[in-house]
PDB file of N, CA and C in Angstrom:
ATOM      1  N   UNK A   1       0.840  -1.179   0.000  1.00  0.00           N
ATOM      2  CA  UNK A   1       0.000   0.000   0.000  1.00  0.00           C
ATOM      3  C   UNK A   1       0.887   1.245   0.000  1.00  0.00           C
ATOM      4  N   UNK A   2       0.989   2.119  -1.156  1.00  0.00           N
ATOM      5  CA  UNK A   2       1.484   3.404  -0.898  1.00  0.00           C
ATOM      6  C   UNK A   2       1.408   4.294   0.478  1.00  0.00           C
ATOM      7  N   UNK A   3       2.471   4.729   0.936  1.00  0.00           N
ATOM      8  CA  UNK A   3       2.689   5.485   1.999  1.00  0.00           C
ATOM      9  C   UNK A   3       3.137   7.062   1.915  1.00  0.00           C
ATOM     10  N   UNK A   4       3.336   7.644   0.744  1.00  0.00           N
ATOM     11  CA  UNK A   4       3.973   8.569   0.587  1.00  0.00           C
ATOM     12  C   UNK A   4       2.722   9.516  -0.042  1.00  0.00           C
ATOM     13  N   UNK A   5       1.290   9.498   0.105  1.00  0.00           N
ATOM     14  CA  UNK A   5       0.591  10.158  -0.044  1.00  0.00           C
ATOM     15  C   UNK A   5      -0.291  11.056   1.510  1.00  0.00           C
ATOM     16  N   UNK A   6      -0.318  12.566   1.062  1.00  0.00           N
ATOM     17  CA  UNK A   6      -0.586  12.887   2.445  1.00  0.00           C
ATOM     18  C   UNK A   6      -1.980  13.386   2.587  1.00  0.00           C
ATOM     19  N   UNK A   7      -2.771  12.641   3.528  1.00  0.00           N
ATOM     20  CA  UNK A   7      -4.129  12.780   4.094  1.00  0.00           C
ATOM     21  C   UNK A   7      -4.572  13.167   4.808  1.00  0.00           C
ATOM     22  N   UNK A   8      -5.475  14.356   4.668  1.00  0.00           N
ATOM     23  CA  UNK A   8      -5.780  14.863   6.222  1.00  0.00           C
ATOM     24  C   UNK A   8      -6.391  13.972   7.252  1.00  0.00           C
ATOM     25  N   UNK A   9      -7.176  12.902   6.450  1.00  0.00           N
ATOM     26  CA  UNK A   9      -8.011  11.663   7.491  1.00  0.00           C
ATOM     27  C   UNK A   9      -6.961  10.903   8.446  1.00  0.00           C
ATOM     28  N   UNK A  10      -5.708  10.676   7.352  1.00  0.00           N
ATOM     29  CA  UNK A  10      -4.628   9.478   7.712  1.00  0.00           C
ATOM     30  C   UNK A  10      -4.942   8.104   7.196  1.00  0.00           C
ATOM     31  N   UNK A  11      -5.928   8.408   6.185  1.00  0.00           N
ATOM     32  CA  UNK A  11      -6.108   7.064   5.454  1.00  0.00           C
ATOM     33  C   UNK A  11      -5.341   7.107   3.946  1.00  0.00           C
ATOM     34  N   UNK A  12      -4.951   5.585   3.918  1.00  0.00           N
ATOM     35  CA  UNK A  12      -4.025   5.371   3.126  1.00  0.00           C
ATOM     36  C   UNK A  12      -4.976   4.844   1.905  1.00  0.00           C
ATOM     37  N   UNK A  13      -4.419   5.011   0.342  1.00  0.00           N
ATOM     38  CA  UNK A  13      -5.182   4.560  -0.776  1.00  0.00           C
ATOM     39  C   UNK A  13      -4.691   2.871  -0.883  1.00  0.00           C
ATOM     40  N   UNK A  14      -5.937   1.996  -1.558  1.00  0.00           N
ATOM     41  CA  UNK A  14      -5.341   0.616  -1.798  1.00  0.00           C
ATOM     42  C   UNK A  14      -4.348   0.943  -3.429  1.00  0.00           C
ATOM     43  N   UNK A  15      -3.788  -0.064  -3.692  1.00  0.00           N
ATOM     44  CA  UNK A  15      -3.087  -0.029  -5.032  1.00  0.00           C
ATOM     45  C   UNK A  15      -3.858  -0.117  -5.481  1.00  0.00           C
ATOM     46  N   UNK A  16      -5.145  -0.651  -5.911  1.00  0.00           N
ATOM     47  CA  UNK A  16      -5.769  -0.672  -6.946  1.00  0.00           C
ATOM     48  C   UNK A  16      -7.182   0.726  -7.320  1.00  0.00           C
ATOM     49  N   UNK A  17      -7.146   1.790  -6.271  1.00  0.00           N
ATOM     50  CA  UNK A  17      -7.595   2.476  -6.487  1.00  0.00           C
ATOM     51  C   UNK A  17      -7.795   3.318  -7.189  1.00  0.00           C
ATOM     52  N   UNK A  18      -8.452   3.806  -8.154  1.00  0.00           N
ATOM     53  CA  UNK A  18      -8.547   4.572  -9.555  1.00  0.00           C
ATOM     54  C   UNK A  18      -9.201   5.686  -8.930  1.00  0.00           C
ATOM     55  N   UNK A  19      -8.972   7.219  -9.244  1.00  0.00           N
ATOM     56  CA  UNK A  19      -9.756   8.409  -8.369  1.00  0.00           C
ATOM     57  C   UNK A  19      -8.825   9.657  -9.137  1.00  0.00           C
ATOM     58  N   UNK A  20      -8.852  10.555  -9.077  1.00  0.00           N
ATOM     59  CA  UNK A  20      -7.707  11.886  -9.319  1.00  0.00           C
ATOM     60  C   UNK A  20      -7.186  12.381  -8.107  1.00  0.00           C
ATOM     61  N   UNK A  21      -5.804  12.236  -8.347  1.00  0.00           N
ATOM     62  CA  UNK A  21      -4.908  12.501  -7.690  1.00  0.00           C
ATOM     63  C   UNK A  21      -4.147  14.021  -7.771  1.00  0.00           C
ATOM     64  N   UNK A  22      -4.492  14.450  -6.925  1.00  0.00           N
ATOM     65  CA  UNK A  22      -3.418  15.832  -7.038  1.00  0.00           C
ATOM     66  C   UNK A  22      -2.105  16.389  -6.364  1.00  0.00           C
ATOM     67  N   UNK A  23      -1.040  16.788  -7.379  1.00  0.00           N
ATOM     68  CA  UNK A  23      -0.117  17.405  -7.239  1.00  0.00           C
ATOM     69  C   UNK A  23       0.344  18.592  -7.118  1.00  0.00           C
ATOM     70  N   UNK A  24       0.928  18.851  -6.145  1.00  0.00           N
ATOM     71  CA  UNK A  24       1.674  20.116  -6.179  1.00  0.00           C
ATOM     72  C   UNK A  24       2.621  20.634  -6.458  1.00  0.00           C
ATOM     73  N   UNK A  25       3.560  21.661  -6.448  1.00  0.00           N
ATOM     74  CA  UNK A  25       4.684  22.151  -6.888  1.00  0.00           C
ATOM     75  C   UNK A  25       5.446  22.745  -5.711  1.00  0.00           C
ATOM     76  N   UNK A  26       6.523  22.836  -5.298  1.00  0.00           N
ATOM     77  CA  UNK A  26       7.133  23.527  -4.242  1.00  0.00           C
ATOM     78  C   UNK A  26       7.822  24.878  -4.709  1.00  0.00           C
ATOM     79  N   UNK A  27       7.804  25.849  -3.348  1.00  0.00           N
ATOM     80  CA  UNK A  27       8.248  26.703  -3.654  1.00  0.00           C
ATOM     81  C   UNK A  27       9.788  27.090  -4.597  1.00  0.00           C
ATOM     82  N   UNK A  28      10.382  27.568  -5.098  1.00  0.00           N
ATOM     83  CA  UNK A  28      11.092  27.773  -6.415  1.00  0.00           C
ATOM     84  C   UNK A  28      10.774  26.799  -7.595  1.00  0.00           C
ATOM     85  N   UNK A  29      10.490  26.581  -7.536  1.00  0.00           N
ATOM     86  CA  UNK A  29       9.756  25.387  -8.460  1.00  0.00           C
ATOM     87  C   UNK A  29       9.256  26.121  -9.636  1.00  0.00           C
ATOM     88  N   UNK A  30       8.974  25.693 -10.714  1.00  0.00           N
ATOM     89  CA  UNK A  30       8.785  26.312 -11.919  1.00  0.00           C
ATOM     90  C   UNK A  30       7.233  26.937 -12.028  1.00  0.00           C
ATOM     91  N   UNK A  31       6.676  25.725 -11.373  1.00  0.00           N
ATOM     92  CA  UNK A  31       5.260  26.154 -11.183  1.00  0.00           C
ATOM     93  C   UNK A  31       4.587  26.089  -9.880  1.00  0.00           C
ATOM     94  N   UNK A  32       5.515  26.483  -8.897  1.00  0.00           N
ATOM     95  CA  UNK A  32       5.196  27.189  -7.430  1.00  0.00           C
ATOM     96  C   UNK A  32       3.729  27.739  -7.574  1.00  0.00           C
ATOM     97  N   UNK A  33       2.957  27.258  -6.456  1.00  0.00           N
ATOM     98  CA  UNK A  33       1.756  28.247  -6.129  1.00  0.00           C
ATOM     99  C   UNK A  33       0.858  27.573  -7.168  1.00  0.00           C
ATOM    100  N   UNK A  34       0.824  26.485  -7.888  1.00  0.00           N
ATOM    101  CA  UNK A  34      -0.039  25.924  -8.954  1.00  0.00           C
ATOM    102  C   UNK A  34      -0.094  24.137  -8.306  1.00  0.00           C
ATOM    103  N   UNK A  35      -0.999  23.546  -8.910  1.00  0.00           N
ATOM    104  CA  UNK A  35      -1.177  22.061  -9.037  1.00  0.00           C
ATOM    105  C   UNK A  35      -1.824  21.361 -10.003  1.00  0.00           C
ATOM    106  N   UNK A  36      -1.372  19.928 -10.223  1.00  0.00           N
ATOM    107  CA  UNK A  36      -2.298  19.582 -11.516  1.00  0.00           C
ATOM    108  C   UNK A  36      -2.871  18.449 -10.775  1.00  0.00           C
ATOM    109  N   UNK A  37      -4.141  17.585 -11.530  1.00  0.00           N
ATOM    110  CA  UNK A  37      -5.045  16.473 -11.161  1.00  0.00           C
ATOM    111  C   UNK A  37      -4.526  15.510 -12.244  1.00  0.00           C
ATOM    112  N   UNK A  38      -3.814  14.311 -11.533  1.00  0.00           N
ATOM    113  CA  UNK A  38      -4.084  13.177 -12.727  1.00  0.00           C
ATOM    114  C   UNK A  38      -5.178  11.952 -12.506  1.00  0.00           C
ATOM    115  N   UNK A  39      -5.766  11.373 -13.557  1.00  0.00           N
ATOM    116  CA  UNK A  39      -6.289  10.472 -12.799  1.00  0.00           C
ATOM    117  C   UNK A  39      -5.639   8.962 -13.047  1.00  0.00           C
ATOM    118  N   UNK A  40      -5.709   8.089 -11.895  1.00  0.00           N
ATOM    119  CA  UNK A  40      -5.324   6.749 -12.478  1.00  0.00           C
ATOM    120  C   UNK A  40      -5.296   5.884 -10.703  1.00  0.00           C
ATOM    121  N   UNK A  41      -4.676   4.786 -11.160  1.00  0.00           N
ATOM    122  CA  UNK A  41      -4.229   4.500  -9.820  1.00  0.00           C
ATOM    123  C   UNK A  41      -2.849   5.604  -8.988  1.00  0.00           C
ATOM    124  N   UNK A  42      -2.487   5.026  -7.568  1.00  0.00           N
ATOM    125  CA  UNK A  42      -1.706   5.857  -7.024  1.00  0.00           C
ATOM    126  C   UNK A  42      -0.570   5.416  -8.503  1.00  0.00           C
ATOM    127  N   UNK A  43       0.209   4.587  -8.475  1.00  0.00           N
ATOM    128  CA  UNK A  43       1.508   4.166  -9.134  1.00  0.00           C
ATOM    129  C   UNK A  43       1.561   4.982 -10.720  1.00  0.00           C
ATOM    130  N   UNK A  44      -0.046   4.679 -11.014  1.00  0.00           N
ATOM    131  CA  UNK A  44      -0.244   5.379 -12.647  1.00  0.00           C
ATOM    132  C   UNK A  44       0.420   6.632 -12.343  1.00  0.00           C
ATOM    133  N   UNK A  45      -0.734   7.155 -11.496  1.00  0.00           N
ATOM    134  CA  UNK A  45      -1.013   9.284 -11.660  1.00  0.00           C
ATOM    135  C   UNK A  45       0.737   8.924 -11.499  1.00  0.00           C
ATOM    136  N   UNK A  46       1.033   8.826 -10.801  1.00  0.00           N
ATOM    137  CA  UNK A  46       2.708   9.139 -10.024  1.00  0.00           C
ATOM    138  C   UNK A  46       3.838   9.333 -11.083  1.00  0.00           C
ATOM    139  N   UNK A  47       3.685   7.500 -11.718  1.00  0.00           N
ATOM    140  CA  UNK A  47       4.168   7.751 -13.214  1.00  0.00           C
ATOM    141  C   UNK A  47       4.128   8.938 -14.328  1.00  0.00           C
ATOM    142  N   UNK A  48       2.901   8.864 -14.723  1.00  0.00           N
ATOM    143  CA  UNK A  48       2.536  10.397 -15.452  1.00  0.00           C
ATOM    144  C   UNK A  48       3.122  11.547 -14.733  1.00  0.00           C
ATOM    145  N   UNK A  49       2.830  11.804 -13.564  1.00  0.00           N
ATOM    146  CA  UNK A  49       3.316  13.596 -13.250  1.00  0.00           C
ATOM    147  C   UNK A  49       5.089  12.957 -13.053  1.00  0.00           C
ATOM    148  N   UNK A  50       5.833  12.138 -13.041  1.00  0.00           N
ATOM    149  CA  UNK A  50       7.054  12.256 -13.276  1.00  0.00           C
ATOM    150  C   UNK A  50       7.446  12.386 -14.472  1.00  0.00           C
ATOM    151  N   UNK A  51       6.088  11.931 -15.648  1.00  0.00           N
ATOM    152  CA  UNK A  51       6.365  11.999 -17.019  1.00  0.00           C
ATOM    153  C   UNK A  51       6.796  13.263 -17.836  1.00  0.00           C
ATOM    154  N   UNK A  52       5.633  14.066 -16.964  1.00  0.00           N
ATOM    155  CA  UNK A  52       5.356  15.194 -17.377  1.00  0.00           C
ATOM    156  C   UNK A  52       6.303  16.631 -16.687  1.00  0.00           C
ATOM    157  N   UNK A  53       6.823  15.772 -15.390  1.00  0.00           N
ATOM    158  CA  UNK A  53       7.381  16.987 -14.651  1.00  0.00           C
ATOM    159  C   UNK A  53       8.937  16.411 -14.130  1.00  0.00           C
ATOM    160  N   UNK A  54       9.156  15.682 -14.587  1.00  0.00           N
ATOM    161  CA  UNK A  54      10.573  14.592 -13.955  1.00  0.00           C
ATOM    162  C   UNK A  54      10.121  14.942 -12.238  1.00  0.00           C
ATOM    163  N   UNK A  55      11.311  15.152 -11.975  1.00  0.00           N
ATOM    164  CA  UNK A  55      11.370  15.412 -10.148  1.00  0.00           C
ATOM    165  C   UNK A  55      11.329  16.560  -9.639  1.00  0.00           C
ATOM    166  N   UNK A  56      10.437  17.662 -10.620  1.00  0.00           N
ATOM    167  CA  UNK A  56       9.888  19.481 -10.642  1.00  0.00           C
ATOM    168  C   UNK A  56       8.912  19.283  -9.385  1.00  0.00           C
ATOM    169  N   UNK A  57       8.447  18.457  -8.762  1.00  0.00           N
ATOM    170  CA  UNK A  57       6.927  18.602  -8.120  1.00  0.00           C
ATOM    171  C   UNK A  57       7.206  18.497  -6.709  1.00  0.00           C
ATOM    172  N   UNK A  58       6.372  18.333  -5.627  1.00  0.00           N
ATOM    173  CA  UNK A  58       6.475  18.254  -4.799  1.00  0.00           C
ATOM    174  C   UNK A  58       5.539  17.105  -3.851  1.00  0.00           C
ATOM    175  N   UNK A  59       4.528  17.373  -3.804  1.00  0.00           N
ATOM    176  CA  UNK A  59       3.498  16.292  -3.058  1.00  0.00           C
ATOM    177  C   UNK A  59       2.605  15.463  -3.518  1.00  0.00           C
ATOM    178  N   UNK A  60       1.872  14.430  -3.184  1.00  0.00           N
ATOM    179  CA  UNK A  60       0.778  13.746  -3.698  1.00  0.00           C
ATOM    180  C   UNK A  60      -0.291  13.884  -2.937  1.00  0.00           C
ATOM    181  N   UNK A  61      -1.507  14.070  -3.492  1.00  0.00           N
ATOM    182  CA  UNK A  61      -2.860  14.039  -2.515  1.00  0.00           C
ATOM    183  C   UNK A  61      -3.454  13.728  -3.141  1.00  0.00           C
ATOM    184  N   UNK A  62      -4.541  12.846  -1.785  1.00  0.00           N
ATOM    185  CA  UNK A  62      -5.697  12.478  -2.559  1.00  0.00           C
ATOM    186  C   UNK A  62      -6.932  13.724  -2.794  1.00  0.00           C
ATOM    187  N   UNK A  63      -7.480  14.655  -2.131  1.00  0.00           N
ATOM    188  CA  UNK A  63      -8.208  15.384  -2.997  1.00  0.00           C
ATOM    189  C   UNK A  63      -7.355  17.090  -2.857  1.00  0.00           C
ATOM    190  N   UNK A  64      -8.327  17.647  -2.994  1.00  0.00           N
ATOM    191  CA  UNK A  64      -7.784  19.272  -3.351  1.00  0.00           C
ATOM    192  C   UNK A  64      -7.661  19.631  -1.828  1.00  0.00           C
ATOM    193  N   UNK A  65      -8.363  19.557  -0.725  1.00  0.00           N
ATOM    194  CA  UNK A  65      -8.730  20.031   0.452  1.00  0.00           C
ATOM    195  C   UNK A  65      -7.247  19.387   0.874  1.00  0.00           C
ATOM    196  N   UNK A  66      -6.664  18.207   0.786  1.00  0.00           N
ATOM    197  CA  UNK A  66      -5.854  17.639   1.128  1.00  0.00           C
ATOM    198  C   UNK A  66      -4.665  18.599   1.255  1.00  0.00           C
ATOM    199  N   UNK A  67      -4.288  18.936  -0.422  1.00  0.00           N
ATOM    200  CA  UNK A  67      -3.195  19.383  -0.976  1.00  0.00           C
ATOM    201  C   UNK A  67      -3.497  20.885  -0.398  1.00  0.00           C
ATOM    202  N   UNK A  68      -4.844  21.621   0.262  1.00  0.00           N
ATOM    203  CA  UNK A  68      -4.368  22.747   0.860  1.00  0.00           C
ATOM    204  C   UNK A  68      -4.918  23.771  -0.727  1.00  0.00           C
ATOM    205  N   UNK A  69      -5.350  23.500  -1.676  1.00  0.00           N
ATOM    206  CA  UNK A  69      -5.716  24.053  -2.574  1.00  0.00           C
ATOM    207  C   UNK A  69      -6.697  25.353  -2.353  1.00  0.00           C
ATOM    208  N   UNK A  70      -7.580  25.727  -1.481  1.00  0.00           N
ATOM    209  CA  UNK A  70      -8.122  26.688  -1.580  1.00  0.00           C
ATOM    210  C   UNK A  70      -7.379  27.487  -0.088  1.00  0.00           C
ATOM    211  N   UNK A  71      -7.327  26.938   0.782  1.00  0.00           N
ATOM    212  CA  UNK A  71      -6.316  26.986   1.701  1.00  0.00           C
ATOM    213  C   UNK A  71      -5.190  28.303   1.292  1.00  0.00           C
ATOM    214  N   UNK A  72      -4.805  27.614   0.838  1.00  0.00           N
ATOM    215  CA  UNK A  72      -2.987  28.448   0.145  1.00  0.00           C
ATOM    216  C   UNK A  72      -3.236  29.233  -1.284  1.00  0.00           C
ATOM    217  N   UNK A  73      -4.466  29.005  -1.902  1.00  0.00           N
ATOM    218  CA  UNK A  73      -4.772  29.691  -3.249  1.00  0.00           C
ATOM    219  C   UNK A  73      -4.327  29.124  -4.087  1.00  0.00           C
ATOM    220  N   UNK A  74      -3.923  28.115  -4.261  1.00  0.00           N
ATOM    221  CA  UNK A  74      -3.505  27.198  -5.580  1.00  0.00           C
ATOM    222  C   UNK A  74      -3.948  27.265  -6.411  1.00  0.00           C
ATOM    223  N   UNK A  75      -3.018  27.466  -7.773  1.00  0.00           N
ATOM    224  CA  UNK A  75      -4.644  27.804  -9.234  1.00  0.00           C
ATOM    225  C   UNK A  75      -4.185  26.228 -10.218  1.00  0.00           C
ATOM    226  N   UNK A  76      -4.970  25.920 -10.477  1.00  0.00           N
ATOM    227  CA  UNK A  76      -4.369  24.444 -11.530  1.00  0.00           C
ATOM    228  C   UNK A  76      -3.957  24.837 -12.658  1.00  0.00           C
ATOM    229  N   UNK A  77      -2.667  24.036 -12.334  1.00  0.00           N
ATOM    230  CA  UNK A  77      -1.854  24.070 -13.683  1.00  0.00           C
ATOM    231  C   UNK A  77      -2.755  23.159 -15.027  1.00  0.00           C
ATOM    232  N   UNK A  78      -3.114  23.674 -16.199  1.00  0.00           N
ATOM    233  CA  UNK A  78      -3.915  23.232 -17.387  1.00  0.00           C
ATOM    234  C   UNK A  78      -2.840  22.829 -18.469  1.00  0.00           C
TER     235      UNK A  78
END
């Protein structure tokens, strides 16, 4: 079971869970202050945003509230 996703509940996703996953960006980061949604399992989305971003990103969450998205003002990266 993936462990490296962060939840405000403290519940962990099964591997086989399919849902959108969201990412963030850390500060200096190219796209600081933004996040994108992939959907798939945990291992898929993970794959893809390394596809798309190599090792540019910062966190995994399972929803937006998680990642702090309205929270911190996050606008999605499109």
């Amino acid at each position: 079971m993936p462990s490296n996703v962060y939840d405000l509940k403290g519940e962990l996703p099964t591997a086989e869970e399919v849902r959108d996953w969201v990412f963030t960006f850390g500060c200096g980061q190219a796209y600081a202050g933004r996040y994108c949604v992939i959907h798939g399992t945990h291992d898929e989305a993970r794959a893809e945003m390394f596809k798309r971003h190599g090792q540019q990103w910062s966190m995994q969450y399972r929803t937006e509230e998680d990642a702090g998205v309205e929270t911190y003002g996050l606008k999605e990266l499109r």
